[in-house]
Every structure is written in structure tokens, then in C-alpha cells.
C-alpha atoms as a PDB file:
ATOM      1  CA  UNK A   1     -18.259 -27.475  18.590  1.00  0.00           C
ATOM      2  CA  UNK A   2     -20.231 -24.091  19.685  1.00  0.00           C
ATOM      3  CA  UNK A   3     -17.334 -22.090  19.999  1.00  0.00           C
ATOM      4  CA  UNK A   4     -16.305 -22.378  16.494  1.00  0.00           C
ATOM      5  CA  UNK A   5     -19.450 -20.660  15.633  1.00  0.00           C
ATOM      6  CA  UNK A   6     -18.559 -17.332  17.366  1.00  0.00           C
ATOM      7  CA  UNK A   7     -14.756 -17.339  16.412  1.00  0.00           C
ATOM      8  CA  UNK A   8     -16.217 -14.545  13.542  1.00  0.00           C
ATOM      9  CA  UNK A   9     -17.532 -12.656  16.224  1.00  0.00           C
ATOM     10  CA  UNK A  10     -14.562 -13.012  18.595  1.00  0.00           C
ATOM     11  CA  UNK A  11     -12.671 -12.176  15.721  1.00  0.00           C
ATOM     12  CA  UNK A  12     -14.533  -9.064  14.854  1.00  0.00           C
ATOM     13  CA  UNK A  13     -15.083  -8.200  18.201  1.00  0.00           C
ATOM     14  CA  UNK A  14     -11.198  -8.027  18.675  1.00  0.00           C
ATOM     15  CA  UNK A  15     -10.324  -6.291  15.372  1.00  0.00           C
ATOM     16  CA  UNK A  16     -12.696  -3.610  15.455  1.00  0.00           C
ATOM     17  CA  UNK A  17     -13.314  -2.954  19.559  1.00  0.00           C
ATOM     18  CA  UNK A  18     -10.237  -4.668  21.529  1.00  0.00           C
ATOM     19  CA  UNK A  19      -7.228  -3.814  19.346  1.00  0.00           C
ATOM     20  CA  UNK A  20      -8.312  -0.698  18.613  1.00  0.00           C
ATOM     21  CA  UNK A  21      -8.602   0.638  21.994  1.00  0.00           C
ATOM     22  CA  UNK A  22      -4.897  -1.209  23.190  1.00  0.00           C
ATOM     23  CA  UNK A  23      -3.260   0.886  19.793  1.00  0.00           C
ATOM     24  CA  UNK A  24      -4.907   3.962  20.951  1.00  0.00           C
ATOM     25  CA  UNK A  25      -3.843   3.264  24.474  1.00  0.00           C
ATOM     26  CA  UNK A  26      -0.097   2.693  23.158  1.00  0.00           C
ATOM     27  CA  UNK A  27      -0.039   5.657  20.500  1.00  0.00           C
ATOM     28  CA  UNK A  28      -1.307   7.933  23.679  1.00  0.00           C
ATOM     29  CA  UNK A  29       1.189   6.398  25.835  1.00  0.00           C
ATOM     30  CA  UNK A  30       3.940   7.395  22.796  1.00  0.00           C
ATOM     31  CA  UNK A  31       2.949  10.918  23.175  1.00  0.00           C
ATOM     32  CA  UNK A  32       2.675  11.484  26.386  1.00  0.00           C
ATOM     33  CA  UNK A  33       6.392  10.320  26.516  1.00  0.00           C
ATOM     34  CA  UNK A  34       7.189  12.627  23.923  1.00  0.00           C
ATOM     35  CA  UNK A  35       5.615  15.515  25.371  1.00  0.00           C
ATOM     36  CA  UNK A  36       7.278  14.691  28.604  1.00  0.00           C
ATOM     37  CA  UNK A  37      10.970  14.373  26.552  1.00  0.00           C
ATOM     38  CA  UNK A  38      10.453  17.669  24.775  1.00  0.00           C
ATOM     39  CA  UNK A  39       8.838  19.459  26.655  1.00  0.00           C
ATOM     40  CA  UNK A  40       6.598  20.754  24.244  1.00  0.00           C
ATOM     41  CA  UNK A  41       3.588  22.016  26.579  1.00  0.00           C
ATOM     42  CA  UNK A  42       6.175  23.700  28.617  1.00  0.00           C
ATOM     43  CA  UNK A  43       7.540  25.685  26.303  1.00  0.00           C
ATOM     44  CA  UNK A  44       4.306  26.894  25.235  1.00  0.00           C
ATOM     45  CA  UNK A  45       2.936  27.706  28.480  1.00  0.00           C
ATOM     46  CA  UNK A  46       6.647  29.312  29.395  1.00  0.00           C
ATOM     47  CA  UNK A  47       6.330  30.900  26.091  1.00  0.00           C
ATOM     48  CA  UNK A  48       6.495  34.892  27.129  1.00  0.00           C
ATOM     49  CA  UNK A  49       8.470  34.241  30.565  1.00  0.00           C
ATOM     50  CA  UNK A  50      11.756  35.578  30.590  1.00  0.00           C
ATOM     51  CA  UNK A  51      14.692  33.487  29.861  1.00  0.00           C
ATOM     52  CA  UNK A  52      15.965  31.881  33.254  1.00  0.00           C
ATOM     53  CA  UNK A  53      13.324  33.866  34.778  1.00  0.00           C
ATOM     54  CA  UNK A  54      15.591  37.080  34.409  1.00  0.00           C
ATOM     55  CA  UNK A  55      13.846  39.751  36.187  1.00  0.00           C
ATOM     56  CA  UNK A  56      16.666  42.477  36.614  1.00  0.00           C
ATOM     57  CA  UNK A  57      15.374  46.181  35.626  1.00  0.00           C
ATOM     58  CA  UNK A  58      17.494  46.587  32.608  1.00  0.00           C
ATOM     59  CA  UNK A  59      17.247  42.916  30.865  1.00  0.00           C
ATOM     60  CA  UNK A  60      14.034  41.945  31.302  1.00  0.00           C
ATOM     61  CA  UNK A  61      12.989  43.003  28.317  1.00  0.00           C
ATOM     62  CA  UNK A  62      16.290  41.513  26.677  1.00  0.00           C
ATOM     63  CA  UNK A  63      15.541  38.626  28.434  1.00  0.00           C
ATOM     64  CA  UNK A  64      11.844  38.190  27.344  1.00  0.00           C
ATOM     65  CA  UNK A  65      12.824  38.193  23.699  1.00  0.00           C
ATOM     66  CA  UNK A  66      15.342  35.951  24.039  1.00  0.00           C
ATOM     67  CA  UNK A  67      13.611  33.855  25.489  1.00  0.00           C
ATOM     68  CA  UNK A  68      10.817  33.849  22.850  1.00  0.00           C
ATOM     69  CA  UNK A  69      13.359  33.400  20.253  1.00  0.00           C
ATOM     70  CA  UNK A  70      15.311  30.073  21.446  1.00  0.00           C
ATOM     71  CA  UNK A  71      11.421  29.027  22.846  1.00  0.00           C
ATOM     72  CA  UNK A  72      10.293  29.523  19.581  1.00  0.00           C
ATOM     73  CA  UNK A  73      13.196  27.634  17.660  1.00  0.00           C
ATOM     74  CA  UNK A  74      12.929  24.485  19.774  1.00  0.00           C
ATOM     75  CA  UNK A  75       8.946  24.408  19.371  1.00  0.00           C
ATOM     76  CA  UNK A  76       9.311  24.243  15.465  1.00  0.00           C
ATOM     77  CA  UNK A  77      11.690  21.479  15.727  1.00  0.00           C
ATOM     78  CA  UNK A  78       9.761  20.044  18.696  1.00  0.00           C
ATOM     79  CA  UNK A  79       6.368  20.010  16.129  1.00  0.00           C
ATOM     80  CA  UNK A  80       8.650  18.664  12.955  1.00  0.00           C
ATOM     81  CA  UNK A  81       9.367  15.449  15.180  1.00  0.00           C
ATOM     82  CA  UNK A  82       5.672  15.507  16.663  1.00  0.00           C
ATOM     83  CA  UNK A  83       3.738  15.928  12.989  1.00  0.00           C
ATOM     84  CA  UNK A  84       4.973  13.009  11.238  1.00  0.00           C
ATOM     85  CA  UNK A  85       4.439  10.693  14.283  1.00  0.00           C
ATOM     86  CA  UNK A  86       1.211  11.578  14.550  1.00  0.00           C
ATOM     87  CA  UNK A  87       0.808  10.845  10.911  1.00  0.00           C
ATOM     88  CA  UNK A  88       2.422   7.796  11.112  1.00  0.00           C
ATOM     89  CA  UNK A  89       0.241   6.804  14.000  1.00  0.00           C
ATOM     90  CA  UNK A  90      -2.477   7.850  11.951  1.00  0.00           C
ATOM     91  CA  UNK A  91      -1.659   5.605   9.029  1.00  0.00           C
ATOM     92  CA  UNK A  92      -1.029   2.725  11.296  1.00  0.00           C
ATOM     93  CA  UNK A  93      -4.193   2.989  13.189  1.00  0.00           C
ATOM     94  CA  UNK A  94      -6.486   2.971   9.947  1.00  0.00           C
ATOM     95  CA  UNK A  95      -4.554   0.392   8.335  1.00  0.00           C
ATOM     96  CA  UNK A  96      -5.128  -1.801  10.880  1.00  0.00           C
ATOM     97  CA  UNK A  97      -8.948  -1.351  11.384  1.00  0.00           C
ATOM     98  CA  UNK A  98      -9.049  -1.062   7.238  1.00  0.00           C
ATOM     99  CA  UNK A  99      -7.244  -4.366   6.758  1.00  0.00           C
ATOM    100  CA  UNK A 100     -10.266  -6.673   6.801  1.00  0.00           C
ATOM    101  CA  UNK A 101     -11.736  -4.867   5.049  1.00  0.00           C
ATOM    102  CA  UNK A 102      -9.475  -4.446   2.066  1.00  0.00           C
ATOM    103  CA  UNK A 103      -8.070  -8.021   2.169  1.00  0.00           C
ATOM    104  CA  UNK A 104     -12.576  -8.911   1.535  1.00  0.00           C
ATOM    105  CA  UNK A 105     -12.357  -6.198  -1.247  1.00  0.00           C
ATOM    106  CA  UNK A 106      -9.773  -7.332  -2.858  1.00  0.00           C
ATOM    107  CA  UNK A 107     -10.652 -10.934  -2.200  1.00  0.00           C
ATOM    108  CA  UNK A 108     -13.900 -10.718  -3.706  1.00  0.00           C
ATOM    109  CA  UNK A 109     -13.752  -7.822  -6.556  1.00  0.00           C
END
């Protein structure tokens, strides 16, 4: 009979704290998976490196540009796939944590 009385409290404690932190840990382990697929921090920190690490007198300049040309194409594509899941994490996250909240609002207003 006692443990009814803190099922609102295991409840909250679950919605706001538990699930919370498990959807962070999830979303974080999304994109760390999709940094590791697309190499996104790689590119960036490879950004002014020569392409194939090219270091022959005459093309190393050739090869630097070129480099930062195909680098820089596949990092804008890279960040249009990584923006809208991070949005979409976003909008998961605080519709979850919000969803109490609005089904009370809309229950009682």
C-alpha cells in the first residue's frame, strides 16, 4: 500500500532525471557514430594538409588546394546530414521532457 504513494515521484523521478540522461546518452552515442562514419573532425583537422599528403616540390601547392577544395565539399555535405539530426534530436529531447507537461496544460486549461 506505501508504494503506491511514491509511484508520482518514481514517475517524475524517471521522466525528468532517468530518461533524460539514457536519451542524451543515446543521441551522444548517434553522433559519435556519425562523426566516426564521416569523418567530419578529420577533415577539419586535415583541412590545409595536402591531398594524399603530396609533398613533391612542384605540386604541393597544387596539392594543398585541392585538397581544400574536395575537403571543403565533403564538410558541407558532411554538416547538411549533421544539422538536421541534431535538430531532430533536439525536438525529440524537449518533447519528451515537455510532454507532461503539455498533456497537464492541455488537460486542465
Amino acid at each position: 500500500m506505501n508504494s503506491y504513494i511514491f509511484l508520482p515521484i518514481a514517475f517524475l523521478k524517471f521522466w525528468f532525471f532517468e530518461a533524460p540522461r539514457e536519451i542524451y546518452g543515446f543521441f551522444s552515442s548517434v553522433n559519435q557514430a556519425f562523426f566516426q562514419l564521416f569523418a567530419l573532425p578529420m577533415f577539419l583537422k586535415t583541412f590545409f594538409k595536402p591531398l594524399k599528403n603530396e609533398y613533391r616540390p612542384g605540386l604541393v601547392g597544387f596539392s594543398r588546394a585541392m585538397g581544400m577544395v574536395i575537403k571543403s565539399v565533403i564538410i558541407i555535405a558532411d554538416l547538411f546530414i549533421l544539422i538536421p539530426l541534431v535538430v531532430f534530436e533536439l525536438i525529440v529531447f524537449v518533447s519528451f521532457v515537455s510532454l507532461p507537461l503539455m498533456t497537464i496544460l492541455i488537460l486542465f486549461l
